[in-house]
PDB file of N, CA and C in Angstrom:
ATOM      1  N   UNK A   1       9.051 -25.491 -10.783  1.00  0.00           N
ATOM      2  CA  UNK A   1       9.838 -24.897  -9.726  1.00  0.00           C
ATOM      3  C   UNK A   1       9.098 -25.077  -8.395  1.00  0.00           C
ATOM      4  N   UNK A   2      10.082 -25.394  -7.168  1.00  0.00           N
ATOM      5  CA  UNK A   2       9.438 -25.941  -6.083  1.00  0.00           C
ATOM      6  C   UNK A   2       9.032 -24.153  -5.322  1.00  0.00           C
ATOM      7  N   UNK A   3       7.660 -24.333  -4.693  1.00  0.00           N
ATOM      8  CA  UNK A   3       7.443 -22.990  -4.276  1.00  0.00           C
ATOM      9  C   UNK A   3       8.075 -22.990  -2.973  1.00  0.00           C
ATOM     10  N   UNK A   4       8.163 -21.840  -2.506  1.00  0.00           N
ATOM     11  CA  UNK A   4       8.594 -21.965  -0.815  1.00  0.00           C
ATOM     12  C   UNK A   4       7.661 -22.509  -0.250  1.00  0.00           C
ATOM     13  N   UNK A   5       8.103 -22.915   1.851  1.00  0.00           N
ATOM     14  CA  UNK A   5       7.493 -23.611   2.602  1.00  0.00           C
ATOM     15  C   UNK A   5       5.800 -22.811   2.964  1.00  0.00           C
ATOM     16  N   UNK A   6       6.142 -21.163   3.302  1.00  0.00           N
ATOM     17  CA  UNK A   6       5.228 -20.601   3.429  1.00  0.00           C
ATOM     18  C   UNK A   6       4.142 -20.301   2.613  1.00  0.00           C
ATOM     19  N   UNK A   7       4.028 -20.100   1.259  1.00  0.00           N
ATOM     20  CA  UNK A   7       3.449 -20.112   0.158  1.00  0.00           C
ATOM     21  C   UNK A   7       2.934 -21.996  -0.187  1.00  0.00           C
ATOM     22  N   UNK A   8       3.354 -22.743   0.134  1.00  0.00           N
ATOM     23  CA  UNK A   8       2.466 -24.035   0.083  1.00  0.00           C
ATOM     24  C   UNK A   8       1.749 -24.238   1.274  1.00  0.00           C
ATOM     25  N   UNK A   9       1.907 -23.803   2.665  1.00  0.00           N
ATOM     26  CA  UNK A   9       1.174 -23.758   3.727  1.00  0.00           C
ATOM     27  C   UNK A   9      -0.272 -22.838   3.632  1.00  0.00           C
ATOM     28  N   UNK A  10      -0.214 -21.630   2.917  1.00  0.00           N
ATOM     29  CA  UNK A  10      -1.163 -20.795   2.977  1.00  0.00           C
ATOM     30  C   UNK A  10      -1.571 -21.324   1.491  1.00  0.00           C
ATOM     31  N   UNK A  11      -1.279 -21.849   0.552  1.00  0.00           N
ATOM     32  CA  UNK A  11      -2.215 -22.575  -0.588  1.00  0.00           C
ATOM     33  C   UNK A  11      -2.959 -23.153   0.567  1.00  0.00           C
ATOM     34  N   UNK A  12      -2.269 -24.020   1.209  1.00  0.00           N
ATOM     35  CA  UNK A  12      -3.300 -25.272   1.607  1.00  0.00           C
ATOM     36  C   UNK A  12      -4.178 -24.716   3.049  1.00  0.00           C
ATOM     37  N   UNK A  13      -4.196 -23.521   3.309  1.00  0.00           N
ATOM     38  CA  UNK A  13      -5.002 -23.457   4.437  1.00  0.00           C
ATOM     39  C   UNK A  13      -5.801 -21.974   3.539  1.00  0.00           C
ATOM     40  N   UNK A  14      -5.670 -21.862   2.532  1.00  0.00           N
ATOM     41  CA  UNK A  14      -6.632 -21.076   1.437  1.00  0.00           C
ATOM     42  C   UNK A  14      -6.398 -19.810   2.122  1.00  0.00           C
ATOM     43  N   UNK A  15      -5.023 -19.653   2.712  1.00  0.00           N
ATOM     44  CA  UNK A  15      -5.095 -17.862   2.627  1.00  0.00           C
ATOM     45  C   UNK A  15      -4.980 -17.189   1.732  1.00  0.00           C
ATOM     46  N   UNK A  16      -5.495 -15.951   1.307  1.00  0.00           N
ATOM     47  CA  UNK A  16      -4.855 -15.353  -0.052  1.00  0.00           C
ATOM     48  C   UNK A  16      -3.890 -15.358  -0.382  1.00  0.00           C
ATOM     49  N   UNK A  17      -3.111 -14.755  -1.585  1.00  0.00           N
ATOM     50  CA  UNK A  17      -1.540 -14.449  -1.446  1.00  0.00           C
ATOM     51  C   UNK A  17      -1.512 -12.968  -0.891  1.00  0.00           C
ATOM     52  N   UNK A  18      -2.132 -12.337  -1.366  1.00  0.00           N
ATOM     53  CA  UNK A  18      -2.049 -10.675  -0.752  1.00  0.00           C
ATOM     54  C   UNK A  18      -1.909 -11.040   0.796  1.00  0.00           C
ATOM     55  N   UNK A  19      -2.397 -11.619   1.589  1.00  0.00           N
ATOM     56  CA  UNK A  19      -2.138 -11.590   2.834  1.00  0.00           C
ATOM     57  C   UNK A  19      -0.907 -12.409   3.112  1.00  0.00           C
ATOM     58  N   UNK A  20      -0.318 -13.742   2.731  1.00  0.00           N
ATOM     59  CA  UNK A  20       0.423 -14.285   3.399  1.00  0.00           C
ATOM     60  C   UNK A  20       1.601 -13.727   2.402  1.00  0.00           C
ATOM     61  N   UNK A  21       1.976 -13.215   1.723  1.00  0.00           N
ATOM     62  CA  UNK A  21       3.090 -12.380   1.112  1.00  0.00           C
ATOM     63  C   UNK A  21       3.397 -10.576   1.394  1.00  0.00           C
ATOM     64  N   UNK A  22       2.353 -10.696   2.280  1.00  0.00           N
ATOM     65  CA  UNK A  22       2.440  -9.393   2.980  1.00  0.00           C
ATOM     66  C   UNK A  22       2.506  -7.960   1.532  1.00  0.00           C
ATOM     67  N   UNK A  23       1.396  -7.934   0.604  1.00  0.00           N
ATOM     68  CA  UNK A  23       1.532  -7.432  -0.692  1.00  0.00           C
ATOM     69  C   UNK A  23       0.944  -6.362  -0.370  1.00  0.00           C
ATOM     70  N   UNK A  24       1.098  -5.214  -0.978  1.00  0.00           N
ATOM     71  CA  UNK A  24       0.718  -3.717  -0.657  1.00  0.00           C
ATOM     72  C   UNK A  24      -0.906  -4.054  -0.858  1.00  0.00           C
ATOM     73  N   UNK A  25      -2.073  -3.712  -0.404  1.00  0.00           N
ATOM     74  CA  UNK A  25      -3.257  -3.484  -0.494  1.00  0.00           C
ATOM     75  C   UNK A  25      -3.951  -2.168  -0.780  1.00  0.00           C
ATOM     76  N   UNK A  26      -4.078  -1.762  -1.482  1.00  0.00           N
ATOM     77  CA  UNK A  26      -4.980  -0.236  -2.137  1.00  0.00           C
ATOM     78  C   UNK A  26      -5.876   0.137  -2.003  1.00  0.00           C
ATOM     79  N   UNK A  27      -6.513   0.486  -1.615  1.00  0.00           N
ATOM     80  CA  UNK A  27      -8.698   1.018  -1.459  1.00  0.00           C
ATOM     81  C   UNK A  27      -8.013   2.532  -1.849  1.00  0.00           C
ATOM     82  N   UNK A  28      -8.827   2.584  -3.277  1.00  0.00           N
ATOM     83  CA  UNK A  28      -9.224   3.973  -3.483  1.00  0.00           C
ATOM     84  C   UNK A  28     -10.780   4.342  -3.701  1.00  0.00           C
ATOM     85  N   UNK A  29     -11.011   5.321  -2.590  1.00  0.00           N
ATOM     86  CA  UNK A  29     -12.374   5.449  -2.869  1.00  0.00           C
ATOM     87  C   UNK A  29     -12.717   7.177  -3.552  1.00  0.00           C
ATOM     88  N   UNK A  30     -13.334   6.896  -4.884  1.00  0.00           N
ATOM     89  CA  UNK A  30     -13.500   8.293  -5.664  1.00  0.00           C
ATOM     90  C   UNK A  30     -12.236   8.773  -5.822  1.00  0.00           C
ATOM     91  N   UNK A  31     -11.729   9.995  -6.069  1.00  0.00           N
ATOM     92  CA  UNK A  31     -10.637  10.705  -6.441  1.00  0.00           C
ATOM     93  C   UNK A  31      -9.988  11.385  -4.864  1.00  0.00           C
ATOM     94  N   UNK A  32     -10.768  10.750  -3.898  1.00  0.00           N
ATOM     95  CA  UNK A  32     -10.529  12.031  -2.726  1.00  0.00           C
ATOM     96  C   UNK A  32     -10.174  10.875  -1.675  1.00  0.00           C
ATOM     97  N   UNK A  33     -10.152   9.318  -1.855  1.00  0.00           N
ATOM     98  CA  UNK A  33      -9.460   9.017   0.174  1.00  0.00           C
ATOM     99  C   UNK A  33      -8.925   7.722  -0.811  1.00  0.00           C
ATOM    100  N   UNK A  34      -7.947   7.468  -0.056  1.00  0.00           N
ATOM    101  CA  UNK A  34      -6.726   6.030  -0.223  1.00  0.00           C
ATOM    102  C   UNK A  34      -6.304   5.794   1.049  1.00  0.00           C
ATOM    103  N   UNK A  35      -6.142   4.517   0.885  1.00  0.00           N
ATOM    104  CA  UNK A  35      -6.098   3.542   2.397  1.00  0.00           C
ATOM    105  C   UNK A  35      -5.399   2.302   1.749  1.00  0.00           C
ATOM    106  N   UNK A  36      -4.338   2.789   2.134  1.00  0.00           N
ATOM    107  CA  UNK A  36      -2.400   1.441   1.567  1.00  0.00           C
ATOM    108  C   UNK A  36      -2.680   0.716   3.305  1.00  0.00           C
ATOM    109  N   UNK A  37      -2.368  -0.514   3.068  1.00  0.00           N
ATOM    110  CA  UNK A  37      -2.214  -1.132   4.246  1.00  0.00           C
ATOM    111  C   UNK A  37      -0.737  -2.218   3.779  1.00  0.00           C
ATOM    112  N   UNK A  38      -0.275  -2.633   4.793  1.00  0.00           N
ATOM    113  CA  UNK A  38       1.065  -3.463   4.687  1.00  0.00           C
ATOM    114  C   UNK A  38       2.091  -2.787   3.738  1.00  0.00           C
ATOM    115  N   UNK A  39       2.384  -1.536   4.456  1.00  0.00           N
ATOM    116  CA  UNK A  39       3.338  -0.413   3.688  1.00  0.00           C
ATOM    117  C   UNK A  39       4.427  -0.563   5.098  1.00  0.00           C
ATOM    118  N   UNK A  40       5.491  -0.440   4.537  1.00  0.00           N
ATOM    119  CA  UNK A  40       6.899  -0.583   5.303  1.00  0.00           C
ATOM    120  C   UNK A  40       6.879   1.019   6.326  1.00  0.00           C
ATOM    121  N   UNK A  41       6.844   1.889   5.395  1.00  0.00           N
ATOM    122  CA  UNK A  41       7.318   3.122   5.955  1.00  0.00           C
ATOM    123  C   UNK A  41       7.124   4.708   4.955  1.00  0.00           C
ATOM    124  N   UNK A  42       6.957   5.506   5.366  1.00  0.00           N
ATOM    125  CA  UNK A  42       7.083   6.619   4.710  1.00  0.00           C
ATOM    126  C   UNK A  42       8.323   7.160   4.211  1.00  0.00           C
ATOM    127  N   UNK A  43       8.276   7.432   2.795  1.00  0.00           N
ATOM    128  CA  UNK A  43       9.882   8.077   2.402  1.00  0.00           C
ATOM    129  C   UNK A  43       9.307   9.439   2.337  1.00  0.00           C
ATOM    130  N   UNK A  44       8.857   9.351   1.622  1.00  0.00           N
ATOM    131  CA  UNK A  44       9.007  11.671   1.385  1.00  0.00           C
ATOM    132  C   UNK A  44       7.113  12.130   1.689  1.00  0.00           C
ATOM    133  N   UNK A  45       7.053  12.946   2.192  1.00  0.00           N
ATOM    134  CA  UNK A  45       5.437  13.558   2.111  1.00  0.00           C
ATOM    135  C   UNK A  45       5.744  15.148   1.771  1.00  0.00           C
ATOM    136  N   UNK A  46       4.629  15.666   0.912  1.00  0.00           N
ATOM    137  CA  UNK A  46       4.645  16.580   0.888  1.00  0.00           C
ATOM    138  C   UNK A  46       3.442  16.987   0.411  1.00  0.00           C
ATOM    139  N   UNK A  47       2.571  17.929   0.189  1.00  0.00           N
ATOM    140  CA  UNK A  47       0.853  18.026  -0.240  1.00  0.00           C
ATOM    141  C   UNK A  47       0.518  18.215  -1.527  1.00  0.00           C
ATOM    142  N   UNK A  48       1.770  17.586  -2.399  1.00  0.00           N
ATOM    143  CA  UNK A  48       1.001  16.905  -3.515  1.00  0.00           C
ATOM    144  C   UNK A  48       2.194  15.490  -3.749  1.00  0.00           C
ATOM    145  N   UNK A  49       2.416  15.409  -3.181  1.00  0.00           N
ATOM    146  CA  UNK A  49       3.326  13.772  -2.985  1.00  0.00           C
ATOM    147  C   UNK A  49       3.241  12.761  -1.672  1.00  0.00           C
ATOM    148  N   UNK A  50       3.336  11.493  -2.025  1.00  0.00           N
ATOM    149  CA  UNK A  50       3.934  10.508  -0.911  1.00  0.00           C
ATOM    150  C   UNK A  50       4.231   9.186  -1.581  1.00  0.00           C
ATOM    151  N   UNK A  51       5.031   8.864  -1.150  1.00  0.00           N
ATOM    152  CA  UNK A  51       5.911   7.787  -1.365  1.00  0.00           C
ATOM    153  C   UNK A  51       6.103   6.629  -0.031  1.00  0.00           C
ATOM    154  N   UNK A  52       5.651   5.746  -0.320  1.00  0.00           N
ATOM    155  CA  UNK A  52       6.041   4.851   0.806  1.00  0.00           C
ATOM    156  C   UNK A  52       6.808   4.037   0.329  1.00  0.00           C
ATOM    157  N   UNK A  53       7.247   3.218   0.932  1.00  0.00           N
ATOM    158  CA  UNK A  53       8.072   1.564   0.737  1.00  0.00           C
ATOM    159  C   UNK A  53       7.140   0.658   1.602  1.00  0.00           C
ATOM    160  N   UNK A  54       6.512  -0.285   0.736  1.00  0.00           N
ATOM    161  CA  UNK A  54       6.275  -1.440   0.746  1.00  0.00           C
ATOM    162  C   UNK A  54       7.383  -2.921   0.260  1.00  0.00           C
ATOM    163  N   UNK A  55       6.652  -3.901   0.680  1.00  0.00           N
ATOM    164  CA  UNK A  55       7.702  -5.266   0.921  1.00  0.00           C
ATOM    165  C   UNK A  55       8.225  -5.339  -0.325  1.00  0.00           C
ATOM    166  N   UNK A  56       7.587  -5.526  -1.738  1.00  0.00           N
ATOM    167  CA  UNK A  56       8.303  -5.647  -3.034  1.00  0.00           C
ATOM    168  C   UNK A  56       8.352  -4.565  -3.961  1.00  0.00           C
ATOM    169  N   UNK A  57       8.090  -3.094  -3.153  1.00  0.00           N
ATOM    170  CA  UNK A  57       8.118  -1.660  -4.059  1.00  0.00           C
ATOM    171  C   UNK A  57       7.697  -0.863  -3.230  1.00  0.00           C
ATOM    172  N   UNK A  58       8.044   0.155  -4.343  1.00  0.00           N
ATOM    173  CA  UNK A  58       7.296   1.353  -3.740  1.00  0.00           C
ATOM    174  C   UNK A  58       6.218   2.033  -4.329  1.00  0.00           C
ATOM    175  N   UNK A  59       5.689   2.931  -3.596  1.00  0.00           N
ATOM    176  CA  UNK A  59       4.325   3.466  -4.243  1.00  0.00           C
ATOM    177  C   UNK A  59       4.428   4.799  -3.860  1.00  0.00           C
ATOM    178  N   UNK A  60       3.990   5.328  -4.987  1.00  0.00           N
ATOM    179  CA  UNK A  60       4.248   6.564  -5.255  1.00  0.00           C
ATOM    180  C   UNK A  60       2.696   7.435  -5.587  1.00  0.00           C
ATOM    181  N   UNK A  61       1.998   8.060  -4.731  1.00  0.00           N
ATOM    182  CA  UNK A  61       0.463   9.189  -4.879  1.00  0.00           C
ATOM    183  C   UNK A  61       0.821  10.340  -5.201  1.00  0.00           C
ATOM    184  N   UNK A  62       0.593  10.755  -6.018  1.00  0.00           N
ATOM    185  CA  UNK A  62       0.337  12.189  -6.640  1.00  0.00           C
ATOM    186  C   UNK A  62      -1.328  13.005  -6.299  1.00  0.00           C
ATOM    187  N   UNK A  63      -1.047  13.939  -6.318  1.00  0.00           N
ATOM    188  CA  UNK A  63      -1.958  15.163  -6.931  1.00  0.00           C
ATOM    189  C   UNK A  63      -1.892  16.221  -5.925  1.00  0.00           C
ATOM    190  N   UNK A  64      -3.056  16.763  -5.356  1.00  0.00           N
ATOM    191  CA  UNK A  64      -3.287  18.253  -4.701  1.00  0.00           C
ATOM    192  C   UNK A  64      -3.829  17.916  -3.762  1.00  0.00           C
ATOM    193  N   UNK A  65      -3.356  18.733  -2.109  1.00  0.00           N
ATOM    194  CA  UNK A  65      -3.615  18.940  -1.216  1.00  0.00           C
ATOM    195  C   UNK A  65      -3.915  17.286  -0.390  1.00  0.00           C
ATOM    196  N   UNK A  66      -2.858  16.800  -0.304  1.00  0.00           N
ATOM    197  CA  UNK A  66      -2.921  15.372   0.040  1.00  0.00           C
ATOM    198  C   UNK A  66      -2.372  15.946   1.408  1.00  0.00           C
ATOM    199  N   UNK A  67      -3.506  15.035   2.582  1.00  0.00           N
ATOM    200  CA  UNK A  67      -3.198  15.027   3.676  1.00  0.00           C
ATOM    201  C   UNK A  67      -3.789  13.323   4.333  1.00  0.00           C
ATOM    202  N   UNK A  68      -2.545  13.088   5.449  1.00  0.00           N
ATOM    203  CA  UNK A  68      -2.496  11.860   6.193  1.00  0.00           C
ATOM    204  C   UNK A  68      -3.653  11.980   6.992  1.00  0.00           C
ATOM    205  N   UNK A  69      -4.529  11.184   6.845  1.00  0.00           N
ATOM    206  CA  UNK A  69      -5.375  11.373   7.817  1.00  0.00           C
ATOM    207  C   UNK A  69      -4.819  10.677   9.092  1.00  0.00           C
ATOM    208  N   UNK A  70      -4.524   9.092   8.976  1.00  0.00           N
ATOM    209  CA  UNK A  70      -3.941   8.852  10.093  1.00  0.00           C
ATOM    210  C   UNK A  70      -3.127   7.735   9.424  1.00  0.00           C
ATOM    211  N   UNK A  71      -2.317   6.879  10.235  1.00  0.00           N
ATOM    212  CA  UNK A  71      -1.235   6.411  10.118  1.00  0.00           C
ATOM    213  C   UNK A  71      -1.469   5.466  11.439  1.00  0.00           C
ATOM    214  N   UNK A  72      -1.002   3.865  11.228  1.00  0.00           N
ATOM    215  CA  UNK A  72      -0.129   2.736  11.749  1.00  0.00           C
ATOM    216  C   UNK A  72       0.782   2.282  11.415  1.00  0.00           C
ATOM    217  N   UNK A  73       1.186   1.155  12.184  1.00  0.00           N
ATOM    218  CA  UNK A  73       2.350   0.243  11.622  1.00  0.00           C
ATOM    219  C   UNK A  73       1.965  -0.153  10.310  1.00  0.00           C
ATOM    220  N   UNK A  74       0.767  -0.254  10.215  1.00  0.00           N
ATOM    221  CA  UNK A  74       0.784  -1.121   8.326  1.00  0.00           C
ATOM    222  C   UNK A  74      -0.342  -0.947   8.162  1.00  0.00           C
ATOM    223  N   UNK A  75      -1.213   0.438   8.341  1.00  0.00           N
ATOM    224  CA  UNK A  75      -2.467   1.303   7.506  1.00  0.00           C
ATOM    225  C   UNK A  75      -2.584   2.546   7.796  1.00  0.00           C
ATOM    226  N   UNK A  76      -2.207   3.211   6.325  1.00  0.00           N
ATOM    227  CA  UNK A  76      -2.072   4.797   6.276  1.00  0.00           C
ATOM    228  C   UNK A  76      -3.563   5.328   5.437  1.00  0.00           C
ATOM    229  N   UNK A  77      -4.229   6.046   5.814  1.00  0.00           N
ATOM    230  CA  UNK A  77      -5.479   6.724   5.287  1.00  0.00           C
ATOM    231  C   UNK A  77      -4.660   8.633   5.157  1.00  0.00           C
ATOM    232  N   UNK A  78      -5.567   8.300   3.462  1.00  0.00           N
ATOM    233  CA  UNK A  78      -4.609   9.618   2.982  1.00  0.00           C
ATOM    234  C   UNK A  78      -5.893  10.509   1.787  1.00  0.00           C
ATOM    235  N   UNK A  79      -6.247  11.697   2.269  1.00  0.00           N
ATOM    236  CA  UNK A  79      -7.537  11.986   1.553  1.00  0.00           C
ATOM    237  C   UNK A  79      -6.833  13.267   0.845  1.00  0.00           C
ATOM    238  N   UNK A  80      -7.200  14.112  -0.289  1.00  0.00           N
ATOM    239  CA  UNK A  80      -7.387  14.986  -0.964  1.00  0.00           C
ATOM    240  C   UNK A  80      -7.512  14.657  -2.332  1.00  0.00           C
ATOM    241  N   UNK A  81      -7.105  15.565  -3.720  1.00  0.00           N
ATOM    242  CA  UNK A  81      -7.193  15.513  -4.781  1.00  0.00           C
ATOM    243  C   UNK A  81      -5.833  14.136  -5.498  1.00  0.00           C
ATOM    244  N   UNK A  82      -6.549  13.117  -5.152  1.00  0.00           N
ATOM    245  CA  UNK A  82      -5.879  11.572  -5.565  1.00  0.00           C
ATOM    246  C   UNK A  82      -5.390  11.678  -7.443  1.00  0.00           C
ATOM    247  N   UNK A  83      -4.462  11.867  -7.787  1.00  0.00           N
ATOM    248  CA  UNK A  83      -4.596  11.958  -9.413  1.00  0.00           C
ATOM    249  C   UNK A  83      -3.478  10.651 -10.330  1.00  0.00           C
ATOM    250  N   UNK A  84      -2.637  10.420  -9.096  1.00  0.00           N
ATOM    251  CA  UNK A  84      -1.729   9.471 -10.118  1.00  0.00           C
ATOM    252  C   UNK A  84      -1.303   8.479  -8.981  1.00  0.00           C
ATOM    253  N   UNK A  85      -1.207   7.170  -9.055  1.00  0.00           N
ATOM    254  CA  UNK A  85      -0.823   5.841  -8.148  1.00  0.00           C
ATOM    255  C   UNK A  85      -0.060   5.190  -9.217  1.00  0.00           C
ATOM    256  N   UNK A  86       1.647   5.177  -8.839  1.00  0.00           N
ATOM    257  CA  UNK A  86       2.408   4.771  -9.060  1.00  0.00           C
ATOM    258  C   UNK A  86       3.309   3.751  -8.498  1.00  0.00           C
ATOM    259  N   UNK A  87       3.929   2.190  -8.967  1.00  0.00           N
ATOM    260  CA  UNK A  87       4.556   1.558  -8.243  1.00  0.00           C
ATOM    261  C   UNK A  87       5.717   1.298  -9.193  1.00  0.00           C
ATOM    262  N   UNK A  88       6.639   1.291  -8.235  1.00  0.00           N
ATOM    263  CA  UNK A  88       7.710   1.040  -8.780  1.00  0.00           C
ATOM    264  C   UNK A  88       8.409   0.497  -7.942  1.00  0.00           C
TER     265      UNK A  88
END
């Protein structure tokens, strides 16, 4: 199967795919800070939920006392009791 134009351009100039497919990126550090980058938007928050939409899903954080630390166009830092990372 022939790949698309953009995906044979970034083979050949050795970008990752996580970057040139614009793919959700994760850093969890310990049970207590997460840092999603190339996330679309926020659907629901609440301080033991968040849900964003990213380009091919969504992602879904669970647990206790979850707060935004800060927020951009496409990197959200999110610290408290981290217990479940879900995509769907």
């Amino acid at each position: 199967m022939k790949r698309p134009v953009y995906q044979r351009v970034a083979s050949a100039m050795e970008i990752p795919a996580d970057l040139s497919e614009r793919a959700a990126l994760v850093e969890l550090t310990g049970q207590s800070a997460l840092r999603v980058e190339n996330y679309l938007g926020i659907l629901a928050y609440t301080s033991d939920r968040l849900l964003l939409q990213c380009k091919n899903c969504r992602l879904e954080i669970t647990g206790q006392h979850l707060v935004i630390d800060s927020y951009a166009r496409e990197e959200l830092k999110l610290r408290g009791r981290i217990e479940h990372i879900h995509y769907f």
